[in-house]
PDB file of N, CA and C in Angstrom:
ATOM      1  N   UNK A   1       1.088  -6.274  15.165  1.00  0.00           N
ATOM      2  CA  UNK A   1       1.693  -7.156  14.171  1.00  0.00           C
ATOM      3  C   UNK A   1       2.065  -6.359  12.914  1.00  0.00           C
ATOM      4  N   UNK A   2       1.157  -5.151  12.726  1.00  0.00           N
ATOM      5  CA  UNK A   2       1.747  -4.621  11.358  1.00  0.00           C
ATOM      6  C   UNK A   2       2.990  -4.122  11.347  1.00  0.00           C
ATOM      7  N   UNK A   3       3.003  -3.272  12.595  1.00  0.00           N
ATOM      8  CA  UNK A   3       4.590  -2.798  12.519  1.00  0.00           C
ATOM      9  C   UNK A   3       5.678  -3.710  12.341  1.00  0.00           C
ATOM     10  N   UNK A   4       5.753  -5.037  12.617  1.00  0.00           N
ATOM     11  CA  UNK A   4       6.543  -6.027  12.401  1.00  0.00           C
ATOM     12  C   UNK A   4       6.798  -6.121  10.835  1.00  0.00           C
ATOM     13  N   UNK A   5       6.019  -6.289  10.274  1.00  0.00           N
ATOM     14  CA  UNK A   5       6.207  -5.849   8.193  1.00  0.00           C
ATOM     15  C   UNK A   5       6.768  -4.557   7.982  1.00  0.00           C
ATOM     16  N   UNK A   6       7.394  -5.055   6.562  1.00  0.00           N
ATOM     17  CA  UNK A   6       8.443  -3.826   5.960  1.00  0.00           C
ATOM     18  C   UNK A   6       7.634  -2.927   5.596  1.00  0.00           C
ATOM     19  N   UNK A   7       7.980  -1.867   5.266  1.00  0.00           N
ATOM     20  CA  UNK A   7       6.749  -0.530   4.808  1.00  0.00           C
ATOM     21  C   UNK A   7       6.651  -1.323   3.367  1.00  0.00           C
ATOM     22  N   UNK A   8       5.250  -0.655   2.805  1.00  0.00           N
ATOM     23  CA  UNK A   8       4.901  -1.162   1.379  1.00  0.00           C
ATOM     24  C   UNK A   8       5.802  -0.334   0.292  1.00  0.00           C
ATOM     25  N   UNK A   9       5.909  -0.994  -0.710  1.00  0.00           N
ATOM     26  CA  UNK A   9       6.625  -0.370  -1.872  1.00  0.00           C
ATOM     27  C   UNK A   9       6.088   0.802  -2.484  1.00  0.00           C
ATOM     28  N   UNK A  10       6.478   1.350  -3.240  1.00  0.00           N
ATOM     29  CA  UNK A  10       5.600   2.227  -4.170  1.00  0.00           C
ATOM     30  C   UNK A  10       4.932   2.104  -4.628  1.00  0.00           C
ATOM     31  N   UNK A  11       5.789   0.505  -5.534  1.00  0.00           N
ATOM     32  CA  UNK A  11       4.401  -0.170  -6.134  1.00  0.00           C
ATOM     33  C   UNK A  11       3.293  -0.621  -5.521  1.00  0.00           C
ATOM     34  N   UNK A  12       3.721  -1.318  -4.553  1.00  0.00           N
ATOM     35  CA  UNK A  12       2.102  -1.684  -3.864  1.00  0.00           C
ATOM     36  C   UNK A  12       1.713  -0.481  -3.422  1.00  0.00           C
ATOM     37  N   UNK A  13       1.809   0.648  -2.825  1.00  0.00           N
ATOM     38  CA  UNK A  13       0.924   1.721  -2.678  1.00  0.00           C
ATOM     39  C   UNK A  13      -0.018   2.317  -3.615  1.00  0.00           C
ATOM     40  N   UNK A  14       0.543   2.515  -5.221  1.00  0.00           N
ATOM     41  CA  UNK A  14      -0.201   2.846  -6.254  1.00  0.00           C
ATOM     42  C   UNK A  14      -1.177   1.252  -6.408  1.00  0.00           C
ATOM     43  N   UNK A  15      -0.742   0.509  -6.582  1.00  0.00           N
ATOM     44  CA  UNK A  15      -2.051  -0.676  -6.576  1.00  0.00           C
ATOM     45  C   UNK A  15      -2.980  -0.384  -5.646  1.00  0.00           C
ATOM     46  N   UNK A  16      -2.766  -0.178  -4.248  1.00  0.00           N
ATOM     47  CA  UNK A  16      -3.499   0.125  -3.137  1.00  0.00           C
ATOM     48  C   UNK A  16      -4.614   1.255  -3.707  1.00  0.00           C
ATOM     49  N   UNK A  17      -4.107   1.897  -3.976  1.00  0.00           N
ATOM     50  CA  UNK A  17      -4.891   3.611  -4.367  1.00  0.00           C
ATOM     51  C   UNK A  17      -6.182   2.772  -5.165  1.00  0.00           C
ATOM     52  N   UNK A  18      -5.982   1.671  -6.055  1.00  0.00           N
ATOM     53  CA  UNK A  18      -6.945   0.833  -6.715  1.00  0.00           C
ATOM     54  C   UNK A  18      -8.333   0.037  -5.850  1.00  0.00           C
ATOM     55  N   UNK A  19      -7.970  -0.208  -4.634  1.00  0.00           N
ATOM     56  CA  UNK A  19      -8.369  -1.389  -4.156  1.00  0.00           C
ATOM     57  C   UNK A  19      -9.381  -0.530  -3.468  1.00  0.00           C
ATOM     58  N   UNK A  20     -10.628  -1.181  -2.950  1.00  0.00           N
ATOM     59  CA  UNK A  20     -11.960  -0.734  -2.263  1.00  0.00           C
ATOM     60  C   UNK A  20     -11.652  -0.578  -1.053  1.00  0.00           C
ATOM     61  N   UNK A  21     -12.365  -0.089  -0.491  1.00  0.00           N
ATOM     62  CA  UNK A  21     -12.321   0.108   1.276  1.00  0.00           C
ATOM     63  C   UNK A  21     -11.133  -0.282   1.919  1.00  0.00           C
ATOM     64  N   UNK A  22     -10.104   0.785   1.419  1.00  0.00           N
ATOM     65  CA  UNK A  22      -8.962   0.747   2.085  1.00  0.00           C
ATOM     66  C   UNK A  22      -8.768   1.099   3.440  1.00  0.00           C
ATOM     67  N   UNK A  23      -7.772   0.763   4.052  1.00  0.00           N
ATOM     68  CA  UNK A  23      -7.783   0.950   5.686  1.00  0.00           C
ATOM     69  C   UNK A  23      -6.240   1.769   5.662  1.00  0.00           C
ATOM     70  N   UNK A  24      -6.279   2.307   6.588  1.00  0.00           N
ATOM     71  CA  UNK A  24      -4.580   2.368   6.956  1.00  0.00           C
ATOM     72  C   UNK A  24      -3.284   1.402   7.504  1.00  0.00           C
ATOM     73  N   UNK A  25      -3.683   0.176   7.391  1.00  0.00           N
ATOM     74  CA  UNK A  25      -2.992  -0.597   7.689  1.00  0.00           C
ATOM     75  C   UNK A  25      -3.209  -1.700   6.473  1.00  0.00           C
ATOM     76  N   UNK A  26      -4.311  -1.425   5.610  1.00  0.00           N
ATOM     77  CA  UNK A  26      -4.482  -2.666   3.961  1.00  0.00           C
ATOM     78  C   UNK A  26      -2.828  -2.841   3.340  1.00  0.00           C
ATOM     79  N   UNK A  27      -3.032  -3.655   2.944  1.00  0.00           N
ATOM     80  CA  UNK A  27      -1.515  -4.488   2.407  1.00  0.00           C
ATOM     81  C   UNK A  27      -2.098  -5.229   1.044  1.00  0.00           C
ATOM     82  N   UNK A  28      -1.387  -5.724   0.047  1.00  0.00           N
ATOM     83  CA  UNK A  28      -1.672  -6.680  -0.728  1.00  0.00           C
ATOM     84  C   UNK A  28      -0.944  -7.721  -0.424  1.00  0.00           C
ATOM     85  N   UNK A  29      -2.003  -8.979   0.148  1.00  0.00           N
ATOM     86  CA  UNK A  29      -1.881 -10.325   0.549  1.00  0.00           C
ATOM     87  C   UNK A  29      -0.446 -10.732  -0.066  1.00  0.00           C
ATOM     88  N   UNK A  30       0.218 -11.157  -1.463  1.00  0.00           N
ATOM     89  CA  UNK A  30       0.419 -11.198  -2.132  1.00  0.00           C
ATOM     90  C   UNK A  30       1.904 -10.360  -1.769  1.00  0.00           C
ATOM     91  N   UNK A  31       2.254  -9.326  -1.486  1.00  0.00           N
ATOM     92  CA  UNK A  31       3.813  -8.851  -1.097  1.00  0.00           C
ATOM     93  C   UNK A  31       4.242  -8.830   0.459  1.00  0.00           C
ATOM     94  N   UNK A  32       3.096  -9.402   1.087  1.00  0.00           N
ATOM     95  CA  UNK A  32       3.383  -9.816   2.639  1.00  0.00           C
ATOM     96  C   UNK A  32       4.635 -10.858   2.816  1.00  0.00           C
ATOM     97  N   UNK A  33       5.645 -10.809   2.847  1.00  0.00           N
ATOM     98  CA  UNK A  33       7.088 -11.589   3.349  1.00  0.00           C
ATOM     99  C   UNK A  33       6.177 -12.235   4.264  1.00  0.00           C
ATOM    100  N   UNK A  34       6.018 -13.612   4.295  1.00  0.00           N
ATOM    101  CA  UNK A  34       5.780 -14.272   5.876  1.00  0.00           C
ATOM    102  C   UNK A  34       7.411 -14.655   6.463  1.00  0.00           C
ATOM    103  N   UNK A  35       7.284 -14.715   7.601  1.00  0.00           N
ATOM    104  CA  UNK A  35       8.544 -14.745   8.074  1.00  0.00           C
ATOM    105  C   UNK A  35       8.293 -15.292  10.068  1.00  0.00           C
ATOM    106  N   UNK A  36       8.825 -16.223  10.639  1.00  0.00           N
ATOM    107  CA  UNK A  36       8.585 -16.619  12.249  1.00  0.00           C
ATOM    108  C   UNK A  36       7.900 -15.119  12.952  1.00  0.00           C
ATOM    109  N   UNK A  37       8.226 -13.760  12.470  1.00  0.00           N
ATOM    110  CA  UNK A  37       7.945 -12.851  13.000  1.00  0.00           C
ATOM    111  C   UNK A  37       6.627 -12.495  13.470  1.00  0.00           C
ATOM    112  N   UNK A  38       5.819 -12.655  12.358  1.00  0.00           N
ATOM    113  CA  UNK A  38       4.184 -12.598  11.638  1.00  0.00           C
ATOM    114  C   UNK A  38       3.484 -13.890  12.211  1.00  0.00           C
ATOM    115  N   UNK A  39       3.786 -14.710  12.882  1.00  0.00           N
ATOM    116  CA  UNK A  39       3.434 -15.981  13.957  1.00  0.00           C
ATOM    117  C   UNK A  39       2.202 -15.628  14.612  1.00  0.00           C
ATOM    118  N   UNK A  40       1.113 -15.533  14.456  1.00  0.00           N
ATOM    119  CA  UNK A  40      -0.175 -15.494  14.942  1.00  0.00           C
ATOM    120  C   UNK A  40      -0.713 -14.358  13.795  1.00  0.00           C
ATOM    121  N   UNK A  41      -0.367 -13.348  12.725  1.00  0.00           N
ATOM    122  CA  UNK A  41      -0.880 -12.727  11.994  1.00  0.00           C
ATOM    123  C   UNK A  41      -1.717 -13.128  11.501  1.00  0.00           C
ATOM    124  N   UNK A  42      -3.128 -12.029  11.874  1.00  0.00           N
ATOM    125  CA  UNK A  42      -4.436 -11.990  11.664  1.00  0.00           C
ATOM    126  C   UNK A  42      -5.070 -11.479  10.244  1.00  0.00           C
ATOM    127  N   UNK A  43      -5.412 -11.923   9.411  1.00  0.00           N
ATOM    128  CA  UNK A  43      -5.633 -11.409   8.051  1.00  0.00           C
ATOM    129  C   UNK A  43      -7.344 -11.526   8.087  1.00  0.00           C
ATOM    130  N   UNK A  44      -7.382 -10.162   7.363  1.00  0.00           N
ATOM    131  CA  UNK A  44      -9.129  -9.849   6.895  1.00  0.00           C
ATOM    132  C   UNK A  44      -8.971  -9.405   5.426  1.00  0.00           C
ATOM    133  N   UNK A  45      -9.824 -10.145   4.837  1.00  0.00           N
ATOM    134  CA  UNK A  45     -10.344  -9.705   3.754  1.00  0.00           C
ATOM    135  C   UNK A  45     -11.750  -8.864   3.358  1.00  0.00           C
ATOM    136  N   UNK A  46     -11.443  -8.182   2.844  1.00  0.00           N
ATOM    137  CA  UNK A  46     -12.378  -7.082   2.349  1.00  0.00           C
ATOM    138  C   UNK A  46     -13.540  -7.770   1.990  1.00  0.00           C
ATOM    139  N   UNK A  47     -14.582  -7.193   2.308  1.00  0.00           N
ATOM    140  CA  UNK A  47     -15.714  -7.501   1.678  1.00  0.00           C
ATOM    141  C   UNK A  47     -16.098  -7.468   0.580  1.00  0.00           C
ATOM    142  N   UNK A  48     -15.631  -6.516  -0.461  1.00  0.00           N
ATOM    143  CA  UNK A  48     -15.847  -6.244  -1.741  1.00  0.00           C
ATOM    144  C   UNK A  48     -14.248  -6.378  -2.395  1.00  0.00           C
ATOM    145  N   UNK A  49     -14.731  -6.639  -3.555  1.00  0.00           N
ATOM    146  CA  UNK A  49     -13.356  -6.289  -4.369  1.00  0.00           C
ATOM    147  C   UNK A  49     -13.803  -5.548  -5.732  1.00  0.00           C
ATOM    148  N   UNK A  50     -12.575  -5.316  -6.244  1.00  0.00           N
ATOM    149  CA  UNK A  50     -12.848  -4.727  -7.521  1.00  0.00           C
ATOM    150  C   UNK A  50     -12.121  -5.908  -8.227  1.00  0.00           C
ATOM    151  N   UNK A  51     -12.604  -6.679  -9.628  1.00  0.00           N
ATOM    152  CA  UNK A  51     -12.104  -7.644 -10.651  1.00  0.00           C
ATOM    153  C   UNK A  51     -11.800  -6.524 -11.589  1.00  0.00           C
ATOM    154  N   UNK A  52      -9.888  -6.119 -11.326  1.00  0.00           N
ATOM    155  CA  UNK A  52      -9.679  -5.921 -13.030  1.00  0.00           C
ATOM    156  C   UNK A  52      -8.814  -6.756 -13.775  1.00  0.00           C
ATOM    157  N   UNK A  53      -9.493  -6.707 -14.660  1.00  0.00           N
ATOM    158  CA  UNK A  53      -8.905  -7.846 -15.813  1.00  0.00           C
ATOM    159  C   UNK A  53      -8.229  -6.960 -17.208  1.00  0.00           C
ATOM    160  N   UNK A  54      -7.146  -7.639 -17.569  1.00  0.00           N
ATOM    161  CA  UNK A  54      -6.254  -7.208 -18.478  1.00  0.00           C
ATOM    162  C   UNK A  54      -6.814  -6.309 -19.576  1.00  0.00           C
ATOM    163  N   UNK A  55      -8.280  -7.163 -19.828  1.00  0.00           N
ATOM    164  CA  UNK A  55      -9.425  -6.336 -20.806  1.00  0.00           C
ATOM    165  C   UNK A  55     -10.227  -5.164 -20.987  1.00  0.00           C
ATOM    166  N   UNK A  56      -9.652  -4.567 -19.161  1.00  0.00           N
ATOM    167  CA  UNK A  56     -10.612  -3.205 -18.376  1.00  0.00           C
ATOM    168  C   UNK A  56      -9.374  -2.570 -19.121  1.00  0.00           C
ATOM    169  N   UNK A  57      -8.347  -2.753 -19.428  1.00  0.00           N
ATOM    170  CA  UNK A  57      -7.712  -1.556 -19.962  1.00  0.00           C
ATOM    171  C   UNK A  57      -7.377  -1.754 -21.436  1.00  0.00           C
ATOM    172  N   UNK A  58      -7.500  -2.248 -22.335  1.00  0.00           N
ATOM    173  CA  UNK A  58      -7.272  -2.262 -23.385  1.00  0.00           C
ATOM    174  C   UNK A  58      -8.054  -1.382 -24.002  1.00  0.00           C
ATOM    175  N   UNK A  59      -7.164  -1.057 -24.958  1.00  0.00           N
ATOM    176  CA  UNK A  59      -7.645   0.166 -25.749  1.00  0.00           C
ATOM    177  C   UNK A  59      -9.374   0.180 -26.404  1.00  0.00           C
ATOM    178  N   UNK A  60     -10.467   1.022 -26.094  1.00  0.00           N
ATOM    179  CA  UNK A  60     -11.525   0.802 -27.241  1.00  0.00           C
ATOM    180  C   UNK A  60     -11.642   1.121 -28.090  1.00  0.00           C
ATOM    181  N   UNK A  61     -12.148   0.519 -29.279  1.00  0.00           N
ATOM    182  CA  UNK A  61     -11.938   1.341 -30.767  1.00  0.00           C
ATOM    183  C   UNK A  61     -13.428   1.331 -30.844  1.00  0.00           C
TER     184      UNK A  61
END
């Protein structure tokens, strides 16, 4: 089924580089096109995540 999806963007690859226990086939949920193609596509979610919030990067003074 993965090969049926478009390759990931750049952008989602650098997000990826972010995300925990990546696989070689991880995607972000979120830029997956569903489409009749993807018709039985099996989705797993990670066990862990990382929460970043707008506030993990703001500047510290």
């Amino acid at each position: 089924m993965y090969d049926k999806m478009e390759e990931p963007s750049d952008d989602e690859n650098d997000m990826l580089d972010l995300a925990f226990g990546l696989t070689e086939t991880s995607r972000l949920g979120c830029q997956v096109c569903m489409s009749e193609g993807l018709d039985g596509l099996v989705v797993k979610l990670p066990s862990m995540t990382r929460n970043m919030q707008a506030s993990d990067f703001a500047e510290k003074k």
